[in-house]
N, C-alpha and C. Protein backbone atom coordinates (compact mmCIF):
# COMPACT_ATOMS: atom_id res chain seq x y z
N UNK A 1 0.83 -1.18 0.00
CA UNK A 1 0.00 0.00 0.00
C UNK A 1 0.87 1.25 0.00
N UNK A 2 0.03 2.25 -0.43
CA UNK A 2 1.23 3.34 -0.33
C UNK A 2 1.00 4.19 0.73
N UNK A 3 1.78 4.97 0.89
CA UNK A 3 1.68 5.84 2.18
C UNK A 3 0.83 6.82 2.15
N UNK A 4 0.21 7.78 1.19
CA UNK A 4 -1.16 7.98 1.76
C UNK A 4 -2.36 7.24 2.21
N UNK A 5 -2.27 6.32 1.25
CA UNK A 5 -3.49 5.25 1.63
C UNK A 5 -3.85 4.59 2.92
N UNK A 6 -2.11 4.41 3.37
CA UNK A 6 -2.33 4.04 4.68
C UNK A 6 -2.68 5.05 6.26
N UNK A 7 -1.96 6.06 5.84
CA UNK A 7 -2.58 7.33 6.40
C UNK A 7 -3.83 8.36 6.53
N UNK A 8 -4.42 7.66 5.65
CA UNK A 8 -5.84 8.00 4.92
C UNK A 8 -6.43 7.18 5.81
N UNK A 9 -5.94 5.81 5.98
CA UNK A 9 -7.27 4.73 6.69
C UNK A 9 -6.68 4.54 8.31
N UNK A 10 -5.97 5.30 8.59
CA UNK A 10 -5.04 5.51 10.05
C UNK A 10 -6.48 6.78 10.30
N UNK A 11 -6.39 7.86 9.54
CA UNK A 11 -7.76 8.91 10.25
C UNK A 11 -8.47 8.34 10.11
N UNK A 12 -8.95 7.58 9.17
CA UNK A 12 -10.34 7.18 8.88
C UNK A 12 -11.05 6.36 10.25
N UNK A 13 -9.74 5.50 11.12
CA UNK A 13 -10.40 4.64 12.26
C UNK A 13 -10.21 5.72 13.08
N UNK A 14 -9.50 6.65 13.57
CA UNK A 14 -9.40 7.52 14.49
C UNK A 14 -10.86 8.47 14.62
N UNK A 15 -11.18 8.99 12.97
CA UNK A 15 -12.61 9.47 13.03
C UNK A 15 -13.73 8.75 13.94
N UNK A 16 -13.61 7.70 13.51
CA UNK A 16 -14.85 6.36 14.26
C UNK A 16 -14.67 6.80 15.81
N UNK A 17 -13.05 6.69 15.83
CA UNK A 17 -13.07 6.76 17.59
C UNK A 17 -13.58 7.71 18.17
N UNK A 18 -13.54 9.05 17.04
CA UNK A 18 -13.47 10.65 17.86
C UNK A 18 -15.08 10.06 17.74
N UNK A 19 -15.49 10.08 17.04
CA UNK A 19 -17.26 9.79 16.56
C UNK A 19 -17.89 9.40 17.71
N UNK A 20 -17.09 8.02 18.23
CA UNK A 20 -18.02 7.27 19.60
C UNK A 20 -17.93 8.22 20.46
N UNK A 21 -16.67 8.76 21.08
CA UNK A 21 -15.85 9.64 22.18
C UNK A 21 -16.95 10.65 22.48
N UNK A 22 -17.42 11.21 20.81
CA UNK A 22 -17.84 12.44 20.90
C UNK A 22 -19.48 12.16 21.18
N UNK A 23 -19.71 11.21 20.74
CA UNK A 23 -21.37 10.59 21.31
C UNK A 23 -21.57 10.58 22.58
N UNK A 24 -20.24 9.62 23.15
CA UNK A 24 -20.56 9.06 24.21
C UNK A 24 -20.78 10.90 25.30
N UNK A 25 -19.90 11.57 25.10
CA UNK A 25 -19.59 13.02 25.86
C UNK A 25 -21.05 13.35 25.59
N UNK A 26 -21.87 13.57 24.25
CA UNK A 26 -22.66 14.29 24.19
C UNK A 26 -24.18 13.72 24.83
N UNK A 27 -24.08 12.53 24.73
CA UNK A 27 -25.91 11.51 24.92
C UNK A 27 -25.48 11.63 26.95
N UNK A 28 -24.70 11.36 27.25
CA UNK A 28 -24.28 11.66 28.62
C UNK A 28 -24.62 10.21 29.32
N UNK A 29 -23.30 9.27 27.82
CA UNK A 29 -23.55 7.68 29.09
C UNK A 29 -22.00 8.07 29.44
N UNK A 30 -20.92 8.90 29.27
CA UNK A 30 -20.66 9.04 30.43
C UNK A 30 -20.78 9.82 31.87
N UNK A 31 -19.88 9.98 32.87
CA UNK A 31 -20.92 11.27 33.85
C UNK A 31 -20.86 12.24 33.79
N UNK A 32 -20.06 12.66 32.75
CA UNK A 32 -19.93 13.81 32.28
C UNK A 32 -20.76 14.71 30.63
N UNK A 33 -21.30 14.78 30.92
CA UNK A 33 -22.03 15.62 29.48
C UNK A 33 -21.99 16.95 28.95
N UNK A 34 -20.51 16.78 27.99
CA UNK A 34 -20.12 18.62 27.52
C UNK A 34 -19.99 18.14 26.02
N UNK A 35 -20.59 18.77 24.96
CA UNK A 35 -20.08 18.50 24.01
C UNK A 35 -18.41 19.29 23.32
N UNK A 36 -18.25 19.91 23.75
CA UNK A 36 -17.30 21.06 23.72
C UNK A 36 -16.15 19.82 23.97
N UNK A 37 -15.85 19.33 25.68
CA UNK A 37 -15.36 18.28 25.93
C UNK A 37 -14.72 17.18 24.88
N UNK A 38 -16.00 16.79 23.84
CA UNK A 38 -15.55 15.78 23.32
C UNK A 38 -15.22 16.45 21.86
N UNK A 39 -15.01 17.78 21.65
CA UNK A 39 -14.74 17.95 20.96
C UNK A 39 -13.08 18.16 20.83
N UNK A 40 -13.06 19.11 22.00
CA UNK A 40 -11.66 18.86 22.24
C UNK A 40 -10.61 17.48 22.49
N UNK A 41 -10.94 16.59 23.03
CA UNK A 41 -10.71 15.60 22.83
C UNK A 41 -10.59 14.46 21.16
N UNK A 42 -11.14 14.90 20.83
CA UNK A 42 -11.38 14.49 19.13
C UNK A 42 -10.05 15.30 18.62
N UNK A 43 -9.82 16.59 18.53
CA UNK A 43 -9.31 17.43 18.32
C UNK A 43 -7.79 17.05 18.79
N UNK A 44 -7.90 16.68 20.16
CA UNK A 44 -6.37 15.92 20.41
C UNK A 44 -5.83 14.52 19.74
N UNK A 45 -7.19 14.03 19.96
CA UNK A 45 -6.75 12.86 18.59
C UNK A 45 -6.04 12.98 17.62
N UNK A 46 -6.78 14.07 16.62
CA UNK A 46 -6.29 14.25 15.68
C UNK A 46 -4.95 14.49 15.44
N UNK A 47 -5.00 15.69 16.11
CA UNK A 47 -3.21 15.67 16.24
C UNK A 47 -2.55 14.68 16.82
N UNK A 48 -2.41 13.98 17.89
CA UNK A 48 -1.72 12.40 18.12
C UNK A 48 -1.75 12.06 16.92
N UNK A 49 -2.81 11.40 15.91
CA UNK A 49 -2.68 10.63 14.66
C UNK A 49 -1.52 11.22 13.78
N UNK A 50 -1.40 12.90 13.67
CA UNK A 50 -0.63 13.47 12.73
C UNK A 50 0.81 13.34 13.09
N UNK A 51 0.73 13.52 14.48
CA UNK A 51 2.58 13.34 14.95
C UNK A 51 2.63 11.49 14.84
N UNK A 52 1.87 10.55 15.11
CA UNK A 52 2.04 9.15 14.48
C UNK A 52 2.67 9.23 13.00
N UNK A 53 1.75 9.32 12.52
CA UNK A 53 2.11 9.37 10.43
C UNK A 53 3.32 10.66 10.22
N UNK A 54 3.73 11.22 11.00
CA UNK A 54 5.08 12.16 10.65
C UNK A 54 6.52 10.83 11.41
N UNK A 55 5.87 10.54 12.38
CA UNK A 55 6.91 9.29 12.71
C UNK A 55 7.14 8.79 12.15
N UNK A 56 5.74 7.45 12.01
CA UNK A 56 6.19 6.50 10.93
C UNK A 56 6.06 6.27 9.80
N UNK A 57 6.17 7.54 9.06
CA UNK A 57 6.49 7.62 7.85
C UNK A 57 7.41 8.62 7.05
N UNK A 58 7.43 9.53 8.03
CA UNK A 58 8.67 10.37 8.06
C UNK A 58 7.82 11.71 7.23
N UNK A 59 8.94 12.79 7.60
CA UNK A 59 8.08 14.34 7.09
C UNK A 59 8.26 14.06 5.50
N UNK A 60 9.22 14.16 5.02
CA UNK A 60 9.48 14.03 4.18
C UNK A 60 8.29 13.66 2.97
N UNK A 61 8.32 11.67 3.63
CA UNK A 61 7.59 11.09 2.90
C UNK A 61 5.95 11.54 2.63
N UNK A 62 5.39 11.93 3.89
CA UNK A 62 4.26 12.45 3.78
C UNK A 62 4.02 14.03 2.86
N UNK A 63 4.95 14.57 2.68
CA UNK A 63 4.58 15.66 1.97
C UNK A 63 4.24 16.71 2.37
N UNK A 64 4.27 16.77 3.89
CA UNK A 64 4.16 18.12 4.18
C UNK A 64 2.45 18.12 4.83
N UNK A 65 2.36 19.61 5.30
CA UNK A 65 0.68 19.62 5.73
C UNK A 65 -0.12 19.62 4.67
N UNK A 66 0.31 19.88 3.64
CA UNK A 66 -0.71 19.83 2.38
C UNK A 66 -1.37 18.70 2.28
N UNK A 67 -0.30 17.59 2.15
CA UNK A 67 -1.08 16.21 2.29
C UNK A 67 -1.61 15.98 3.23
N UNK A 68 -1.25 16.14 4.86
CA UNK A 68 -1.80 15.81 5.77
C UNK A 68 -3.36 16.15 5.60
N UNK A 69 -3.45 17.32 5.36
CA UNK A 69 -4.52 18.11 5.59
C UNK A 69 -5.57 17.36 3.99
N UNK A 70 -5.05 17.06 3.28
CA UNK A 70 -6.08 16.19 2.12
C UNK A 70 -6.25 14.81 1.97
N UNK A 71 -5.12 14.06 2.72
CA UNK A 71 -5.45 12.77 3.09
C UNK A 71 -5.45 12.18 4.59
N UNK A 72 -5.50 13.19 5.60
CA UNK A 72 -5.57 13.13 6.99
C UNK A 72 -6.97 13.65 7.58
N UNK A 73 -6.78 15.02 7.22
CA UNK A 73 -7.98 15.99 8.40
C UNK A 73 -9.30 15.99 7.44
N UNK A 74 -9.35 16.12 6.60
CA UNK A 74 -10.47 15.80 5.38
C UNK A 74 -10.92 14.67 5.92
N UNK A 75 -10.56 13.93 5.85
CA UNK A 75 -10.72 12.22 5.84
C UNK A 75 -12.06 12.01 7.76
N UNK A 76 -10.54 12.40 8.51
CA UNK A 76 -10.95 12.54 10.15
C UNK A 76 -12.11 13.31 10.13
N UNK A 77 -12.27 14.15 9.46
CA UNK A 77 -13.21 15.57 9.81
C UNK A 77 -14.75 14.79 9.62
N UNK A 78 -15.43 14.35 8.25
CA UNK A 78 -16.13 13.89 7.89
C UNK A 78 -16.37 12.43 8.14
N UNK A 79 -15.82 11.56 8.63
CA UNK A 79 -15.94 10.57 9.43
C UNK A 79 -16.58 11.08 11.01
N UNK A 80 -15.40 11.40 11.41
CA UNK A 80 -15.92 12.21 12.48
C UNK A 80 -17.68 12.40 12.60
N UNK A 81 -17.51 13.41 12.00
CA UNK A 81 -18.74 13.77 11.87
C UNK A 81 -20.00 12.82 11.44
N UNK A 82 -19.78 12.07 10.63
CA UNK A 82 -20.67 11.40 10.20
C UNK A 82 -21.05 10.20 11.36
N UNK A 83 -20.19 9.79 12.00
CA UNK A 83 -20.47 8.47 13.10
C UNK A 83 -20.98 9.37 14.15
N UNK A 84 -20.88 10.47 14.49
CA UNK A 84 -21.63 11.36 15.87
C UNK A 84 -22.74 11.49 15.34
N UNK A 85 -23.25 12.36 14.42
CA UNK A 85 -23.97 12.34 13.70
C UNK A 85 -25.46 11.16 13.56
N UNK A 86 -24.55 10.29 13.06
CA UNK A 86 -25.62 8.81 12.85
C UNK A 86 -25.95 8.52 14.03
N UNK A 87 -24.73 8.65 15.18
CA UNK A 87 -25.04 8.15 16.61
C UNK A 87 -25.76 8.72 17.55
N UNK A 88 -26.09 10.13 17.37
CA UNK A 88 -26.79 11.01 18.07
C UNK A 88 -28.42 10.28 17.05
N UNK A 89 -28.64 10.29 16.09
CA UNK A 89 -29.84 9.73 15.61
C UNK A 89 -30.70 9.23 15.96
N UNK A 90 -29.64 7.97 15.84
CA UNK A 90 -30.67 6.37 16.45
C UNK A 90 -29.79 6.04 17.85
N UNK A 91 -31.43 5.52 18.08
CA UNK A 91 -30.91 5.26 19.38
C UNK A 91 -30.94 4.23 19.91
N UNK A 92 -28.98 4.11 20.13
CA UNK A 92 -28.73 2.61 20.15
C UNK A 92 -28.34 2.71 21.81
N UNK A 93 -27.94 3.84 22.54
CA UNK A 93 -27.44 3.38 23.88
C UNK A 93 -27.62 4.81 24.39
């Protein structure tokens, strides 16, 4: 695989995570209920994921924030969004 692709599907599961994180903060199964909270938290994700893929793959290779930002935060952003989203919907928990 090549190295965007794999960096592409590195946000893509991180989105899912921020997605639940950010459900779970907002529906209030945990004891805390801020959405702000889980936003920021999502938000730290993100960046953890970006200093990951500058590690292991090096600055270089990744191309800089340009790429990050078209095969990273693009990617995270709308995932993201879309699993809070669906999850705030239906109601599964």
């Amino acid at each position: 695989m090549e190295i965007e692709t794999k960096m592409a599907f590195d946000h893509v599961i991180g989105g899912v995570i921020a997605g639940i994180i950010s459900h779970m903060f907002t529906s209030g199964v945990l004891p805390i209920r801020n959405q702000v909270l889980g936003v920021l938290i999502s938000l730290v994700l993100l960046y953890g994921l970006g200093q990951f893929s500058e590690k292991r793959f090096g600055k270089e290779e990744i191309g800089g924030f340009k790429s990050w930002f078209s095969n990273g935060i693009i990617l995270f952003y709308f995932v993201w969004m879309m699993i809070w989203i669906f999850l705030s919907n239906v109601p599964i928990f």
